[in-house]
N, C-alpha and C. Protein backbone atom coordinates (compact mmCIF):
# COMPACT_ATOMS: atom_id res chain seq x y z
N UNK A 1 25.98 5.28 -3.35
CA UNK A 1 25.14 4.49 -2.46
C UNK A 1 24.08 3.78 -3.28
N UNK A 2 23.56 2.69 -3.11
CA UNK A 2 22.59 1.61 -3.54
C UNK A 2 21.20 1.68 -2.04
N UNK A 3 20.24 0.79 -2.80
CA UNK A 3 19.15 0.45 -1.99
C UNK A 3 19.90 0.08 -0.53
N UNK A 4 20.66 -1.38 -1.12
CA UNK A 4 20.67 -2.17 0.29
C UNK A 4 21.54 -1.44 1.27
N UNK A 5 22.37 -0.58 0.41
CA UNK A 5 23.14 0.59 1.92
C UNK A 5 22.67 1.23 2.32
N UNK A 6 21.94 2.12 1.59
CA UNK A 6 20.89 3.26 2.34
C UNK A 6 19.97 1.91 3.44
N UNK A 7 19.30 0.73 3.03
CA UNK A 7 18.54 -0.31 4.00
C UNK A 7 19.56 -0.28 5.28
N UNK A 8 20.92 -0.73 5.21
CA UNK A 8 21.58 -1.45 5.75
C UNK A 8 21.87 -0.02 6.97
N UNK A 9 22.32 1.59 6.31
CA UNK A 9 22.50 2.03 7.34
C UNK A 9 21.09 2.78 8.13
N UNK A 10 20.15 2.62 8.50
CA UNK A 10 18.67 3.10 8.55
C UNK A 10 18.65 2.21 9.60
N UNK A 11 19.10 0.65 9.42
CA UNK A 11 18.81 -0.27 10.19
C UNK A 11 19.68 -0.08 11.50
N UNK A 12 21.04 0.41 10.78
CA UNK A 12 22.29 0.60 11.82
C UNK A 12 21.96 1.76 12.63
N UNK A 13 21.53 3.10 12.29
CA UNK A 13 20.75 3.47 12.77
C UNK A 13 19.91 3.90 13.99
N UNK A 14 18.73 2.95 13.40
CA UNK A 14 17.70 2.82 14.45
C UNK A 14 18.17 1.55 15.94
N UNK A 15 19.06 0.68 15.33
CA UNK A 15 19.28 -0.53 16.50
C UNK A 15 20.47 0.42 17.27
N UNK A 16 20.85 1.62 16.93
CA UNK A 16 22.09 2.02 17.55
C UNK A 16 21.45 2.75 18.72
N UNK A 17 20.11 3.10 18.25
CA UNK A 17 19.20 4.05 19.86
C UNK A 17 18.91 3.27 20.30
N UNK A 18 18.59 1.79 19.98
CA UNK A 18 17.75 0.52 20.79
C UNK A 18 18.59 -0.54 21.02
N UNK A 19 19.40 0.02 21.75
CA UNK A 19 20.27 -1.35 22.31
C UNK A 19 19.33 -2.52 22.88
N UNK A 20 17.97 -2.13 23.60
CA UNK A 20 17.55 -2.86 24.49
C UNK A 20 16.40 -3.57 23.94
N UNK A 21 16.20 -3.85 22.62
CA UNK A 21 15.04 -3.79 21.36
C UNK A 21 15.54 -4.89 20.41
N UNK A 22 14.71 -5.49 19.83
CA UNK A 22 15.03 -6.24 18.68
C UNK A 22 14.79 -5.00 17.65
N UNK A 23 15.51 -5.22 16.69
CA UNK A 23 15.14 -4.43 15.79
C UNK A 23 15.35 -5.56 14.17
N UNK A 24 13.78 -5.68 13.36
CA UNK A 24 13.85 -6.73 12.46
C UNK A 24 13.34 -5.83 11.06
N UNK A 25 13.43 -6.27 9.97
CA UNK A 25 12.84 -6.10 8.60
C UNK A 25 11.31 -7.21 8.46
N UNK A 26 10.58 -5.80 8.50
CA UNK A 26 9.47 -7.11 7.57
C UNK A 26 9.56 -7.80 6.53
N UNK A 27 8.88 -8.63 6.37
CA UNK A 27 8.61 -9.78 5.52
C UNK A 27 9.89 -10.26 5.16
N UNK A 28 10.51 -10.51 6.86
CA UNK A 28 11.34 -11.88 6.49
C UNK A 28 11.12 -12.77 7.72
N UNK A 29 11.81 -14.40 7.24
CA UNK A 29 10.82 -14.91 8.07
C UNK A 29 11.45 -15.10 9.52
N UNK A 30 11.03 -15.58 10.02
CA UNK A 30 11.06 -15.74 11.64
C UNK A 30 10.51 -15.34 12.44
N UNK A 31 10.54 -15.76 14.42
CA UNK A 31 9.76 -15.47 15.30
C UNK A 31 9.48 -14.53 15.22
N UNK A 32 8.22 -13.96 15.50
CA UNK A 32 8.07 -12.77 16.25
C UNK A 32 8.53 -12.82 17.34
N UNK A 33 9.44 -11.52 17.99
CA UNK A 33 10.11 -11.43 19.25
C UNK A 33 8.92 -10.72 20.04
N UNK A 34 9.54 -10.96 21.61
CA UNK A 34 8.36 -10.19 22.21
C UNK A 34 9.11 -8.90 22.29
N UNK A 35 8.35 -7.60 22.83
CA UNK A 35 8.09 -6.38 23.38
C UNK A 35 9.35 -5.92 23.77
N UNK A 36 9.94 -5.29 24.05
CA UNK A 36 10.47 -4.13 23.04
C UNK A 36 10.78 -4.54 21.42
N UNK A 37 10.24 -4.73 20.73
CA UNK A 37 10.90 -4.53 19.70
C UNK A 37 10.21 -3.73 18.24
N UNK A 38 10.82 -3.60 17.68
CA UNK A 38 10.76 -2.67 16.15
C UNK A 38 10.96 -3.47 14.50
N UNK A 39 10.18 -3.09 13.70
CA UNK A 39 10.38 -3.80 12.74
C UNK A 39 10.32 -2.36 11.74
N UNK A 40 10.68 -2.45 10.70
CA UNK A 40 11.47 -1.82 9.73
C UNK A 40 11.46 -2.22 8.28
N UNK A 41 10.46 -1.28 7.40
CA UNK A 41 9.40 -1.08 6.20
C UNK A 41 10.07 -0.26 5.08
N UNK A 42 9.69 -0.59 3.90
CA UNK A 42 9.88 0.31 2.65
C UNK A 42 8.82 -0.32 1.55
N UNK A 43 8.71 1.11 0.60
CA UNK A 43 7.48 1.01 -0.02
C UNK A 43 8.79 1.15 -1.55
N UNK A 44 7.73 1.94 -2.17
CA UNK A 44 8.01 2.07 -3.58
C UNK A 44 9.71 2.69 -3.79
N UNK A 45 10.66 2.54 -4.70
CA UNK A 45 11.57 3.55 -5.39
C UNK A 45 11.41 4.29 -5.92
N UNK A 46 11.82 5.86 -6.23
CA UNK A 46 11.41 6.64 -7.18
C UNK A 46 13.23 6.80 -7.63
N UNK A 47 12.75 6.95 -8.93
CA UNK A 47 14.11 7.31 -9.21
C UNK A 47 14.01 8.52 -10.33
N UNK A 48 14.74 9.17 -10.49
CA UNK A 48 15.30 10.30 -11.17
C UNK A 48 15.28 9.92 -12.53
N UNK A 49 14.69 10.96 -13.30
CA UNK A 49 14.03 10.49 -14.96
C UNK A 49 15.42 10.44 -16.04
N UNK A 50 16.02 11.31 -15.59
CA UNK A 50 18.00 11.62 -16.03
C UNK A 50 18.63 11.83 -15.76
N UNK A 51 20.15 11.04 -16.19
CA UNK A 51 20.88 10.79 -15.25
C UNK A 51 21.78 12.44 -15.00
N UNK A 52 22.54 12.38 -13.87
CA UNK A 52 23.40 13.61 -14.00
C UNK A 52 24.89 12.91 -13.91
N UNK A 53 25.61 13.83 -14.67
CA UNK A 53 27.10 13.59 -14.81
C UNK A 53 27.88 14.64 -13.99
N UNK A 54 29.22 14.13 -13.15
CA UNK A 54 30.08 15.18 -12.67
C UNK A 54 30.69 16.27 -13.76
N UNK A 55 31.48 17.40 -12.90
CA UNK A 55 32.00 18.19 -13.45
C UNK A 55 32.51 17.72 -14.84
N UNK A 56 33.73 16.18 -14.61
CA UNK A 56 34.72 16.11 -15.80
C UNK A 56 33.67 14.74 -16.36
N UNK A 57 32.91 14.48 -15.98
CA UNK A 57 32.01 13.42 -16.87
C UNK A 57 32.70 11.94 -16.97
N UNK A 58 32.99 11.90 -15.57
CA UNK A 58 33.34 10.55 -15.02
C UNK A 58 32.80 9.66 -14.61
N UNK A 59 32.07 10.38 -13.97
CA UNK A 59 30.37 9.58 -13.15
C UNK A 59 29.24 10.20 -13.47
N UNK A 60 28.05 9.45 -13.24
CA UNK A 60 27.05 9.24 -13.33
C UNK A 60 25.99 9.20 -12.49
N UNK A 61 25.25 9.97 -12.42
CA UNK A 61 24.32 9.65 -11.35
C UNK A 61 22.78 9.62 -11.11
N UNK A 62 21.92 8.72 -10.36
CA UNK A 62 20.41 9.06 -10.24
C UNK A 62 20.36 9.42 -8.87
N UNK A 63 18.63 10.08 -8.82
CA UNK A 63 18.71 10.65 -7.21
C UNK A 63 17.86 9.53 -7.23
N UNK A 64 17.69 9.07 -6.03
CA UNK A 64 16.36 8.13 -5.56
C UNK A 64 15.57 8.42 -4.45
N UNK A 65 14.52 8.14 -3.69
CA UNK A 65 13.97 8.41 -2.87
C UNK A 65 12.89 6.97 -2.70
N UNK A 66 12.47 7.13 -1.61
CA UNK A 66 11.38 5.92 -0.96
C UNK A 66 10.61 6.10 0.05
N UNK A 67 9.60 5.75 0.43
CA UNK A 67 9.08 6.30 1.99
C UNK A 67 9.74 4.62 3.08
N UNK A 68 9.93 4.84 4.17
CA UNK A 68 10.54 4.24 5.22
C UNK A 68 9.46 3.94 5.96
N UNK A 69 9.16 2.91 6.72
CA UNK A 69 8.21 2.93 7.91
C UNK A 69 8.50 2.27 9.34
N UNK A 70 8.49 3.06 9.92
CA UNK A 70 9.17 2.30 11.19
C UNK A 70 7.94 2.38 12.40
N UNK A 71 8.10 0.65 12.80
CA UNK A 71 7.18 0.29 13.94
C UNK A 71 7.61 -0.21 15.06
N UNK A 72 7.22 0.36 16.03
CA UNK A 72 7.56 0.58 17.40
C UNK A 72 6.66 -0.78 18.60
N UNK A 73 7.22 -1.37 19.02
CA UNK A 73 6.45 -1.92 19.80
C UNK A 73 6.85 -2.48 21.44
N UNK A 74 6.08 -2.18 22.43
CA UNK A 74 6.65 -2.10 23.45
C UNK A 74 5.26 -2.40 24.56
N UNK A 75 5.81 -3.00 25.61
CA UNK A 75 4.85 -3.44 27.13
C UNK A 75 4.63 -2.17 27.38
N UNK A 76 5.07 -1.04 27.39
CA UNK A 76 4.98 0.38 28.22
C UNK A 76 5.39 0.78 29.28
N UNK A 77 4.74 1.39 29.94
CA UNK A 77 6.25 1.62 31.45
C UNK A 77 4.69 1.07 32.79
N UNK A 78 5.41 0.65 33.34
CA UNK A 78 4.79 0.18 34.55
C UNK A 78 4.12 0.86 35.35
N UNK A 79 2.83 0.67 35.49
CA UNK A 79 1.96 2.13 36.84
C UNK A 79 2.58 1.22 38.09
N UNK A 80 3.41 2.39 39.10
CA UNK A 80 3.13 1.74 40.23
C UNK A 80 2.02 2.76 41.87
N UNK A 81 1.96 2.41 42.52
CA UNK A 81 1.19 3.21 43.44
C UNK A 81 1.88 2.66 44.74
N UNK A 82 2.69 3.90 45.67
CA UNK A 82 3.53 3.59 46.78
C UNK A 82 4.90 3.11 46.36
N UNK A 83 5.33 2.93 45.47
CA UNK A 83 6.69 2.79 44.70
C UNK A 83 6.88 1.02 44.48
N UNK A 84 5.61 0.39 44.30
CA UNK A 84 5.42 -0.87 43.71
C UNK A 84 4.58 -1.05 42.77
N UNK A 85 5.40 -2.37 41.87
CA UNK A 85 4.11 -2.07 40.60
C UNK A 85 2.74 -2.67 40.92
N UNK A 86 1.97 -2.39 39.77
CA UNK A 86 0.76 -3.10 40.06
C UNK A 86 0.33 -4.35 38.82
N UNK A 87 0.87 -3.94 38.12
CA UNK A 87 1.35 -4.96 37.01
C UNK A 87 0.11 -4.46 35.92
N UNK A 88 0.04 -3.45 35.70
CA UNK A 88 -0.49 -2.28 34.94
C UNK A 88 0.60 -1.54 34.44
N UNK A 89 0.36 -1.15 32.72
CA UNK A 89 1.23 -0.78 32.12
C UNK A 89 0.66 0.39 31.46
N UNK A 90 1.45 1.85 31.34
CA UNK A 90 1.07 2.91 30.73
C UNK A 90 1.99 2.53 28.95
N UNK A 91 1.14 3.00 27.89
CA UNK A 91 0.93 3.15 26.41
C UNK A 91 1.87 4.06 26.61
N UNK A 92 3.55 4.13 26.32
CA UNK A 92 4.38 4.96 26.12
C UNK A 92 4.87 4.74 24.25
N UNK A 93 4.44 4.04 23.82
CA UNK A 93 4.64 3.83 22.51
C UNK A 93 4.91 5.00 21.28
N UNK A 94 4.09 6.06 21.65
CA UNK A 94 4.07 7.20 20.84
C UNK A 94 5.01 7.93 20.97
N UNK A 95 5.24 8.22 22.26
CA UNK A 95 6.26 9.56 22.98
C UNK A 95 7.64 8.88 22.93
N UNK A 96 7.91 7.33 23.09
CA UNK A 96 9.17 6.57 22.69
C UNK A 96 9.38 6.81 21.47
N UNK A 97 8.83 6.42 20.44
CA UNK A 97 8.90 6.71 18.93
C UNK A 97 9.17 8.45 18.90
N UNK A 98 8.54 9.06 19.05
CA UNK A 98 9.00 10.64 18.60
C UNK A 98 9.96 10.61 19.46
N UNK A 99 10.57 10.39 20.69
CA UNK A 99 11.89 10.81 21.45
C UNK A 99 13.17 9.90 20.61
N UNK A 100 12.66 9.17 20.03
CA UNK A 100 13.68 8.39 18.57
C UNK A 100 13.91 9.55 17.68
N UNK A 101 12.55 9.86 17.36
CA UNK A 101 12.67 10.87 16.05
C UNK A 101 13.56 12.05 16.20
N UNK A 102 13.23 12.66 17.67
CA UNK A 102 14.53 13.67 17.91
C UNK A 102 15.98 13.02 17.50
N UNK A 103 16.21 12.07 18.14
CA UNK A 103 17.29 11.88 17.90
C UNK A 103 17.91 11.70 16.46
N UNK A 104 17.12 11.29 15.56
CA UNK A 104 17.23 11.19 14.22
C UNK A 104 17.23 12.44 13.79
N UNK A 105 16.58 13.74 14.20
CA UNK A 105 16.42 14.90 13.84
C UNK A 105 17.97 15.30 14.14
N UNK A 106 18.37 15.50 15.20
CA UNK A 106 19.85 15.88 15.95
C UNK A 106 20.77 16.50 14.94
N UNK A 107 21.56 17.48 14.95
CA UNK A 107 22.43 17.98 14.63
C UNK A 107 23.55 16.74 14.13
N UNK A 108 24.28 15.89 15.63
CA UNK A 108 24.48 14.96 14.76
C UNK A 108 24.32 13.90 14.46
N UNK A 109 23.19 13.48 14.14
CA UNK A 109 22.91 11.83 13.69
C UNK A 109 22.31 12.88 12.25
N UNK A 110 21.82 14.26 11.91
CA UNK A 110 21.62 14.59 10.21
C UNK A 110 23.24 14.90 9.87
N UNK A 111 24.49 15.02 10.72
CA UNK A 111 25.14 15.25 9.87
C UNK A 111 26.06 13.83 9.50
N UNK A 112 25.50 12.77 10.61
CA UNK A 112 26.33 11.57 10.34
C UNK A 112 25.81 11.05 9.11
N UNK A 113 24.34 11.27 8.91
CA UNK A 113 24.12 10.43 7.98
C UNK A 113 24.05 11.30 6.61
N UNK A 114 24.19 12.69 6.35
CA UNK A 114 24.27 13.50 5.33
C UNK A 114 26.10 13.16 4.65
N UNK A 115 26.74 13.17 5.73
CA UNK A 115 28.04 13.09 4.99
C UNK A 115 28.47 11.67 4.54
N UNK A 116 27.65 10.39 4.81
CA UNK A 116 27.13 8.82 3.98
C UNK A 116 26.07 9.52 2.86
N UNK A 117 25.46 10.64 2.81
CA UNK A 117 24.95 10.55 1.10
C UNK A 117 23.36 10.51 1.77
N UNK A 118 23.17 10.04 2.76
CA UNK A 118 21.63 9.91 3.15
C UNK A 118 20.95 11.06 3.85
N UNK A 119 19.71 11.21 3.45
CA UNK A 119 18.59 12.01 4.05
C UNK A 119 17.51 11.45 4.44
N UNK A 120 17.07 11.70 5.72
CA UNK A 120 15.95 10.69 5.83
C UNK A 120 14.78 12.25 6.67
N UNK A 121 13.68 12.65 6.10
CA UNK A 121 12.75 13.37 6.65
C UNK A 121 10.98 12.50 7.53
N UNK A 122 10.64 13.00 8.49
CA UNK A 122 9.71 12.64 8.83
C UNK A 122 8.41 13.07 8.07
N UNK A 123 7.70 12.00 7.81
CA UNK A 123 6.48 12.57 6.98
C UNK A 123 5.22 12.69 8.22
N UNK A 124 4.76 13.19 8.91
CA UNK A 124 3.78 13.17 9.99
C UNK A 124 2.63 12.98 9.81
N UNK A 125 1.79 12.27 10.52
CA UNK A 125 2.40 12.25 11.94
C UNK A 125 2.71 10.78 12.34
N UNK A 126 3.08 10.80 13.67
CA UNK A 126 3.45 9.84 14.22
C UNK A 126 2.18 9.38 14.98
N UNK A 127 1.83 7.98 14.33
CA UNK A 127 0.45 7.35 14.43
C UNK A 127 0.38 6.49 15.86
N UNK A 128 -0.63 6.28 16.58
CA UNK A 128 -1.09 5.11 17.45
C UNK A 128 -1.69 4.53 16.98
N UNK A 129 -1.17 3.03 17.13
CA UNK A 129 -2.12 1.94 16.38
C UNK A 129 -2.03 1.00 17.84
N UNK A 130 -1.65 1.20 18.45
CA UNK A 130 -2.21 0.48 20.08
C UNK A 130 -3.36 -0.55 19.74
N UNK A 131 -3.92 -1.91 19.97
CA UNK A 131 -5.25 -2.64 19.86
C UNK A 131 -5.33 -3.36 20.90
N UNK A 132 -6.35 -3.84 21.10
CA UNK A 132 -6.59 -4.36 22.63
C UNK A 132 -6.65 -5.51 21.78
N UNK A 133 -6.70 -7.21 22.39
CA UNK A 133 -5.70 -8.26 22.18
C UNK A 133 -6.68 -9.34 23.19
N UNK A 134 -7.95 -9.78 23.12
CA UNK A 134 -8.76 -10.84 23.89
C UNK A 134 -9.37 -9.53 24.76
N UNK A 135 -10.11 -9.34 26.08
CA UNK A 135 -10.18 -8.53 26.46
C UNK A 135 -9.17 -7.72 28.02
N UNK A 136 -8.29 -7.93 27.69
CA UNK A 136 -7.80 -7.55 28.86
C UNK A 136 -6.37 -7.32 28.65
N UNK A 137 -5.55 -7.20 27.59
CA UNK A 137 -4.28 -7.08 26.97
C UNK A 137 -4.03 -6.16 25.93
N UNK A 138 -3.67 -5.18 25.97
CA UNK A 138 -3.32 -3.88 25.19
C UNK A 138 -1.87 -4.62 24.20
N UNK A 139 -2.01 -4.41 22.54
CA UNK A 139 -0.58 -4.60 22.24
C UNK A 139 -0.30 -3.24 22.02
N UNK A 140 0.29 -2.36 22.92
CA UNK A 140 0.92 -0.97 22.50
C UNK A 140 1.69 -0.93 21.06
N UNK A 141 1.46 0.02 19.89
CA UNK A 141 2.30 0.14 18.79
C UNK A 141 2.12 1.69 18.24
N UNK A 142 2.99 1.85 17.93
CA UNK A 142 2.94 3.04 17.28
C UNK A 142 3.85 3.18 15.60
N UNK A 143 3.54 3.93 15.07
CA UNK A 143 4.73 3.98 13.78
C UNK A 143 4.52 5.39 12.35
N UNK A 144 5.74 5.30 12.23
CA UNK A 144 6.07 6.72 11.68
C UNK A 144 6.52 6.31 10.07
N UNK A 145 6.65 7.32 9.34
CA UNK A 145 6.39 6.89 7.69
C UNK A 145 7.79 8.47 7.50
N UNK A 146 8.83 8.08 6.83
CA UNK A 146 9.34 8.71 6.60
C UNK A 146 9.96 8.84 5.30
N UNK A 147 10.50 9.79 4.42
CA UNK A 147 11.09 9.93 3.13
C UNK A 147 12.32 9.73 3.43
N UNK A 148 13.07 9.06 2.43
CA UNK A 148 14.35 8.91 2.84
C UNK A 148 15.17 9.05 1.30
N UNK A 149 16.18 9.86 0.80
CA UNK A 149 16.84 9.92 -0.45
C UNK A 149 17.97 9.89 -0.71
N UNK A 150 18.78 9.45 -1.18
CA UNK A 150 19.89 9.26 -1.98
C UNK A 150 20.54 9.12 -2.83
N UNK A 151 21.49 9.63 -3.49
CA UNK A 151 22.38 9.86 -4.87
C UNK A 151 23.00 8.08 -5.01
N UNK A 152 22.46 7.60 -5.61
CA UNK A 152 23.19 6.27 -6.63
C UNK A 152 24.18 6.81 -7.96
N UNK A 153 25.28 5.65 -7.67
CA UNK A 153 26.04 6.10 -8.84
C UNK A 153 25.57 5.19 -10.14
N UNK A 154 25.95 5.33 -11.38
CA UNK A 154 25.23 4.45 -12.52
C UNK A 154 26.52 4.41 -13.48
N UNK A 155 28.07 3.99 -12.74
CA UNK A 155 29.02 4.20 -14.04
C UNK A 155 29.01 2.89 -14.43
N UNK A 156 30.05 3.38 -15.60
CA UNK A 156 30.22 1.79 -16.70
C UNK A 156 29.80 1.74 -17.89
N UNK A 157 29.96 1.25 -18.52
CA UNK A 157 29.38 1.07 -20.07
C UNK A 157 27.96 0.12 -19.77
N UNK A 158 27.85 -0.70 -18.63
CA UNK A 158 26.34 -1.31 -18.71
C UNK A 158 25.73 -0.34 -18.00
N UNK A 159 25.95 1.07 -16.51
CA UNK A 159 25.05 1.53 -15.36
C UNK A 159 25.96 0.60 -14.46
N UNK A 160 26.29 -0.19 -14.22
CA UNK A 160 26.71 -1.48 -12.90
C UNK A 160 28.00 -1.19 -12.49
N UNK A 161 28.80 -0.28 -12.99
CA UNK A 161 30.26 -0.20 -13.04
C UNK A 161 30.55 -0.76 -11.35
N UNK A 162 31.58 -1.39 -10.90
CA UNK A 162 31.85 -1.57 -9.53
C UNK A 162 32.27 -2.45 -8.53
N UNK A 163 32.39 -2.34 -7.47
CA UNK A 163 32.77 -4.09 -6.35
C UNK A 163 31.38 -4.33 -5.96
N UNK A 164 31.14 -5.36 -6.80
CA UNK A 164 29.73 -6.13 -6.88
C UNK A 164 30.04 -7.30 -7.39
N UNK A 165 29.21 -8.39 -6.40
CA UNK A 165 29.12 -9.72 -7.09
C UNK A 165 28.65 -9.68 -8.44
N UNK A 166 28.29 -11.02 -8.94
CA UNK A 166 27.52 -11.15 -10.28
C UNK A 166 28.09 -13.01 -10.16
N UNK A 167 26.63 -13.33 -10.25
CA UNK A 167 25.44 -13.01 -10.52
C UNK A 167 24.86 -12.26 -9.35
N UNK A 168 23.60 -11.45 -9.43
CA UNK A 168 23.11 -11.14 -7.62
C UNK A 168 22.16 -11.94 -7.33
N UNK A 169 21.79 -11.84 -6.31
CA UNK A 169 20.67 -12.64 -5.92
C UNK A 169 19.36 -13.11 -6.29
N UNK A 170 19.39 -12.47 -7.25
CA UNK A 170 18.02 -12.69 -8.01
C UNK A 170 18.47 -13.39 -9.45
N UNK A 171 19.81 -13.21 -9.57
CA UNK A 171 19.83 -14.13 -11.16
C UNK A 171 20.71 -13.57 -11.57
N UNK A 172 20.70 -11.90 -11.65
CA UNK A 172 21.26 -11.18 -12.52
C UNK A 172 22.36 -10.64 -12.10
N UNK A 173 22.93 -10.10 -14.25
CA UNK A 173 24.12 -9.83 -14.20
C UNK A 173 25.26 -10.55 -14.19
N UNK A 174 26.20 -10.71 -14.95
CA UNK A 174 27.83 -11.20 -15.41
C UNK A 174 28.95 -10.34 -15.09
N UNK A 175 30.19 -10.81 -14.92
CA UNK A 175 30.87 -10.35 -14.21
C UNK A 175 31.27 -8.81 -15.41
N UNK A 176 30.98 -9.58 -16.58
CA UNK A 176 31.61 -8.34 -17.58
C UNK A 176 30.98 -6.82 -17.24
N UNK A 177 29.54 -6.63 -16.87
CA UNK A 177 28.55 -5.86 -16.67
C UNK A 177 29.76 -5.03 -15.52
N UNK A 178 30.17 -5.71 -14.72
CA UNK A 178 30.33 -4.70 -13.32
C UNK A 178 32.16 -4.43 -13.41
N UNK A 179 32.57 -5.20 -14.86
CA UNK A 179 33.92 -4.73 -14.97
C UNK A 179 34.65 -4.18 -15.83
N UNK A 180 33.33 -3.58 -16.55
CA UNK A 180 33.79 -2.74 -17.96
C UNK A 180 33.08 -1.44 -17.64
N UNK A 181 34.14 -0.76 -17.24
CA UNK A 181 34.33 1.04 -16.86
C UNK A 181 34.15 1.64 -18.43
N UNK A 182 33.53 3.33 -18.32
CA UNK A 182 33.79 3.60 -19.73
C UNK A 182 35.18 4.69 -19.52
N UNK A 183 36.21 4.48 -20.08
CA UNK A 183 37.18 4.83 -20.39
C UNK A 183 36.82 6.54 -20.79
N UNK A 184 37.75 7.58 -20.49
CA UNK A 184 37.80 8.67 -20.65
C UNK A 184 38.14 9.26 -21.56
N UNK A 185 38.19 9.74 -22.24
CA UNK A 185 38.57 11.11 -23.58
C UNK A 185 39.63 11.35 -22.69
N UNK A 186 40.64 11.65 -23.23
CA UNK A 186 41.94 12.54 -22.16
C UNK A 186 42.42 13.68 -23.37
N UNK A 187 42.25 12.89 -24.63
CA UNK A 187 43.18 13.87 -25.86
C UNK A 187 42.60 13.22 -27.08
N UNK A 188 42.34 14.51 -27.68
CA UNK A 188 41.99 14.26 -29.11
C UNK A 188 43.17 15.23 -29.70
N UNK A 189 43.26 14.57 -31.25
CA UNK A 189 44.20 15.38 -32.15
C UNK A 189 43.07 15.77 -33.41
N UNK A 190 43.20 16.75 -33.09
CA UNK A 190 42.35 17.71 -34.66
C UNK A 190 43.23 18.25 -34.98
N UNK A 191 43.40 17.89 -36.80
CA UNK A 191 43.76 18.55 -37.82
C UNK A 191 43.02 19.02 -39.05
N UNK A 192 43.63 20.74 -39.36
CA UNK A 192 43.00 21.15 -39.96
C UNK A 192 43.44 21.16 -41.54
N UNK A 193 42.55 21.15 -42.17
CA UNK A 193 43.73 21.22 -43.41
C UNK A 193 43.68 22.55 -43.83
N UNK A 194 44.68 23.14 -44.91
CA UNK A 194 45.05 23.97 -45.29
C UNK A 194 44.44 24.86 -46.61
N UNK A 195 43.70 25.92 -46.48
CA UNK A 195 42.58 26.26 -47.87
C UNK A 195 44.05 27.10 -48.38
N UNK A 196 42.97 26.33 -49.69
CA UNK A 196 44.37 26.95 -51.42
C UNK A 196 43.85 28.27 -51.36
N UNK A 197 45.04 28.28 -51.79
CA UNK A 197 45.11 30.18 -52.15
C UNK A 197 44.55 30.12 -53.88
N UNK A 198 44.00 31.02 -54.03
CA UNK A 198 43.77 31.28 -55.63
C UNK A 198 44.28 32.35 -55.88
């Protein structure tokens, strides 16, 4: 697994509980959507100081890790009095976000995403950042900061071994980088020579 898969399934994910939600990446561009929706954060990489090799020393590997941040944003649920609304809205922002987090917690959404290679833990707590908006308009928000880690592979004679473009998006890399595997030891022949007799 790479960055943009561990990104790509986090995203798949979270839009899979929010059918009814935009769900976007910051700092890219476009509208802001209105209410229900969620936007979707990452901070630093850490990566693993050396690499580890399998049993027969085929592959290669780093662990990585990152913190995640996910923001919640929503109108809230409607006060009504006599079973009509009043067009007053209760701050459900917090208790939506942690009833996500269960589900991310779940037996299986940790084992869907453990057997893809991913771990994702909650770092707590789960914040209200709710602000009032001119005086009379609440923007309900809430958002949670989570660790998230995964095993990257690093084969090849460059680290790149693989089905990967080249160049990538940023410039880098030739096709040679991602198509020169390092070849295996299978058999060596040692010979010994023979000590003279005196």
């Amino acid at each position: 697994m790479n960055l943009g898969e561990a990104k790509q399934l986090l995203y798949e994910t979270v839009a899979r509980y929010h059918p009814g939600a935009v769900v976007v990446w910051e700092k890219t561009k476009g509208v802001t959507p209105r209410p229900p929706y969620i936007t979707l954060g990452y901070g630093n990489i850490n990566r693993s100081l050396f690499r580890m090799s399998d049993e027969k020393g085929e592959h290669e590997y780093y662990e990585y890790s990152f913190t995640f941040e996910m923001n919640l944003y929503t109108i809230g649920k409607e006060l009504k009095v006599n079973g009509a609304g009043i067009g007053a809205y209760e701050n459900t922002a917090v208790e939506d976000l942690e009833e996500f987090i269960r589900f991310l917690d779940s037996e299986a959404i940790t084992n869907e995403l453990t057997q893809k290679g991913l771990s994702v833990f909650l770092n707590p707590p789960i914040r209200d950042l709710s602000e009032l908006i001119g005086d009379t308009k609440f923007n309900y928000r809430s958002m949670a900061e989570f660790t998230v880690a995964f095993v990257g592979c690093a084969d090849g004679m460059y680290g790149v071994w693989g089905d990967r473009s080249a160049p990538n998006a940023s410039g880098g890399g030739v096709a040679e980088f991602f198509e020169t595997a390092i070849e295996p030891v299978e058999y060596v022949d040692i010979q010994y020579g023979k000590e003279q007799e005196e």
